[in-house]
C-alpha atoms as a PDB file:
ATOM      1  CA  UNK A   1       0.000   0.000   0.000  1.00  0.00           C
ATOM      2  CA  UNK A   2       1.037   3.898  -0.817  1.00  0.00           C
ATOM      3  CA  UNK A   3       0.562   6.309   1.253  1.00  0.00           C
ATOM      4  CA  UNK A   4       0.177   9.659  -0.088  1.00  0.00           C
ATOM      5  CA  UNK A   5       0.464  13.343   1.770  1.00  0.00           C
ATOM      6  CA  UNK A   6      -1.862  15.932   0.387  1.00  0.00           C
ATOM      7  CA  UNK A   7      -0.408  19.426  -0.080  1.00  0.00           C
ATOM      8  CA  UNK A   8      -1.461  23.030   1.060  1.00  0.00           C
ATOM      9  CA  UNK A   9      -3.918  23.401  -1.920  1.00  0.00           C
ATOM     10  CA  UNK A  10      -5.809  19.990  -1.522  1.00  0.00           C
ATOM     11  CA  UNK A  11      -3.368  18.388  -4.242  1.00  0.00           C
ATOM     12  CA  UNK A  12      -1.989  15.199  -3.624  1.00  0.00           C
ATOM     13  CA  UNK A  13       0.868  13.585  -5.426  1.00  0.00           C
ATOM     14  CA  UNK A  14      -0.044  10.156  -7.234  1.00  0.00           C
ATOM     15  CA  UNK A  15       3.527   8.329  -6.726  1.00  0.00           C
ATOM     16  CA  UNK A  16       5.772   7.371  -9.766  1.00  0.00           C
ATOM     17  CA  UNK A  17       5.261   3.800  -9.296  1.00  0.00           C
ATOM     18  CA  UNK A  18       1.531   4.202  -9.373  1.00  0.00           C
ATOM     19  CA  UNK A  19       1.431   6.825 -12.303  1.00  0.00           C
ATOM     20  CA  UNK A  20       3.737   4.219 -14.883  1.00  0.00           C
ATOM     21  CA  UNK A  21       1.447   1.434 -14.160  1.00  0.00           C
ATOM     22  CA  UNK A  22      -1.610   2.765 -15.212  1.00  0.00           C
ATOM     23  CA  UNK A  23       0.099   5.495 -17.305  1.00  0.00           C
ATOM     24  CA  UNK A  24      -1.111   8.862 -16.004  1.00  0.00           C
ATOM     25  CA  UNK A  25       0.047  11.564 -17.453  1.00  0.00           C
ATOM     26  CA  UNK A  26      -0.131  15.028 -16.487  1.00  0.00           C
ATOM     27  CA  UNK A  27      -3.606  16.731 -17.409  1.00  0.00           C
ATOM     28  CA  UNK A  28      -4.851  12.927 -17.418  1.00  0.00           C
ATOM     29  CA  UNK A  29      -8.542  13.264 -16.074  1.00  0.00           C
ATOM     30  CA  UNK A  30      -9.721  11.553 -12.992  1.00  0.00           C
ATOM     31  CA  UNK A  31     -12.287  11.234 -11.177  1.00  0.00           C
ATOM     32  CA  UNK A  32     -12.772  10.838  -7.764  1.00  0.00           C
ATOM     33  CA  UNK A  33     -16.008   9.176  -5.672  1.00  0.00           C
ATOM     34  CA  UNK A  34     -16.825   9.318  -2.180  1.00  0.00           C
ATOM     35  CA  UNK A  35     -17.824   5.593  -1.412  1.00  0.00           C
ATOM     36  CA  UNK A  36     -19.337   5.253   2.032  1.00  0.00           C
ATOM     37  CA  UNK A  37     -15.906   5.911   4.065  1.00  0.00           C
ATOM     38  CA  UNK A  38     -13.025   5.995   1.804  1.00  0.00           C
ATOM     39  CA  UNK A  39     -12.484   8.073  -1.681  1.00  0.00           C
ATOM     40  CA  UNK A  40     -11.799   6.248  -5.375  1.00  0.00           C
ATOM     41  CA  UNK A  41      -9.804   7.296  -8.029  1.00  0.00           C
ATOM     42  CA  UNK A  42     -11.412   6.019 -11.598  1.00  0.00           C
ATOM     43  CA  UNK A  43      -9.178   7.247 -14.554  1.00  0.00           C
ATOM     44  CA  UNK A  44     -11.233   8.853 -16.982  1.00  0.00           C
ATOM     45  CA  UNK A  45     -11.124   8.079 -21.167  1.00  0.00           C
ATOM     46  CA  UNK A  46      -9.187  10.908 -23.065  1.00  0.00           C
ATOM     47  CA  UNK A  47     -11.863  10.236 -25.847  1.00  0.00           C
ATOM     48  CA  UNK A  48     -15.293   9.924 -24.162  1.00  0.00           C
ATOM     49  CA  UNK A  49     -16.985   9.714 -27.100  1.00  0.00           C
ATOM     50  CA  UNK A  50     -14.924   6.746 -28.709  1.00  0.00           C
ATOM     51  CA  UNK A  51     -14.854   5.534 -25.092  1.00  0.00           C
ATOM     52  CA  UNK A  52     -18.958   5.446 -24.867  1.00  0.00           C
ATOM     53  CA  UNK A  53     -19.025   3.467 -28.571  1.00  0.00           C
ATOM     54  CA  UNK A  54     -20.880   0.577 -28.736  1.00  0.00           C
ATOM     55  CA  UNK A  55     -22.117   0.117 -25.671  1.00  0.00           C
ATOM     56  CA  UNK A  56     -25.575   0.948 -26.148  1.00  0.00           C
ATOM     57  CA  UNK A  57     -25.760  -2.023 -28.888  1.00  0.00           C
ATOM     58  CA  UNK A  58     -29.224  -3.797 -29.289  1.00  0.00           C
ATOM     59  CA  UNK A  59     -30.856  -6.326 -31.256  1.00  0.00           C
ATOM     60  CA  UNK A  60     -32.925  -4.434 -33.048  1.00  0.00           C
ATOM     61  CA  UNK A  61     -32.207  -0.936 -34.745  1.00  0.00           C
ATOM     62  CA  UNK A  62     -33.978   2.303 -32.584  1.00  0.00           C
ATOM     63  CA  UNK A  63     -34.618   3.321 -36.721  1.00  0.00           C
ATOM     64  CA  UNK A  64     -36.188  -0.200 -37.076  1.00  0.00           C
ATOM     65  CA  UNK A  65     -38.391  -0.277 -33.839  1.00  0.00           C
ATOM     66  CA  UNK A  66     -39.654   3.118 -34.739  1.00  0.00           C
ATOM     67  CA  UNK A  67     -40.741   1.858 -38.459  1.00  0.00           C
ATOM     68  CA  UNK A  68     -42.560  -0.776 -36.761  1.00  0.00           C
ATOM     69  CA  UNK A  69     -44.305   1.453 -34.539  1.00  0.00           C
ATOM     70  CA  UNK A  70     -45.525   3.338 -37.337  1.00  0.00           C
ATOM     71  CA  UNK A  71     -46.379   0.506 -39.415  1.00  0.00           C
ATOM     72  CA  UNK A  72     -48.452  -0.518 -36.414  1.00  0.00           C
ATOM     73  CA  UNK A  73     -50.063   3.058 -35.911  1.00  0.00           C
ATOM     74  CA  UNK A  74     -50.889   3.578 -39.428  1.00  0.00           C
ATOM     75  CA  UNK A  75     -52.867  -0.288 -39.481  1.00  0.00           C
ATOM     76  CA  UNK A  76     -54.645   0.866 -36.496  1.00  0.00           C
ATOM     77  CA  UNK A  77     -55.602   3.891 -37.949  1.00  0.00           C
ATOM     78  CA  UNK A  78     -56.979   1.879 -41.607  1.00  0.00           C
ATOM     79  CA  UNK A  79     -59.220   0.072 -39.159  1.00  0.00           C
ATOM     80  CA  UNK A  80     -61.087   2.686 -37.803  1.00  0.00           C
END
């Protein structure tokens, strides 16, 4: 376990060893959570975007359940 000493302005130093294995670079973002009594770093994705790709993948195309639903409306509608 590292111990760490946090400085006059609230900053904290992440030590060497630390920063090579999970490669942190200077103006890396992190976040940090308060979970119940102890605080979590999480490193944050330099690309959110291309970080957030893909995983909202379904079955079935939001374009294709949508032409459904309209299919659906519109032999509703003929019936009436």
């Amino acid at each position: 376990m590292q111990t760490m000493n946090v400085l006059n302005k609230g900053q904290i130093v992440i030590p060497a060893e630390i920063r090579h294995r999970y490669g942190i670079k200077p103006g890396m973002p992190l976040e940090i959570r308060e979970v119940g009594d102890h605080l979590e770093l999480y490193l944050l994705p330099s690309d959110p975007i291309l970080a957030f790709r893909g995983s909202l993948k379904t079955t079935d195309s939001l374009a294709n359940q949508m032409i459904e639903e309209h299919r659906n409306e519109v032999a509703q509608d003929g019936r009436g």
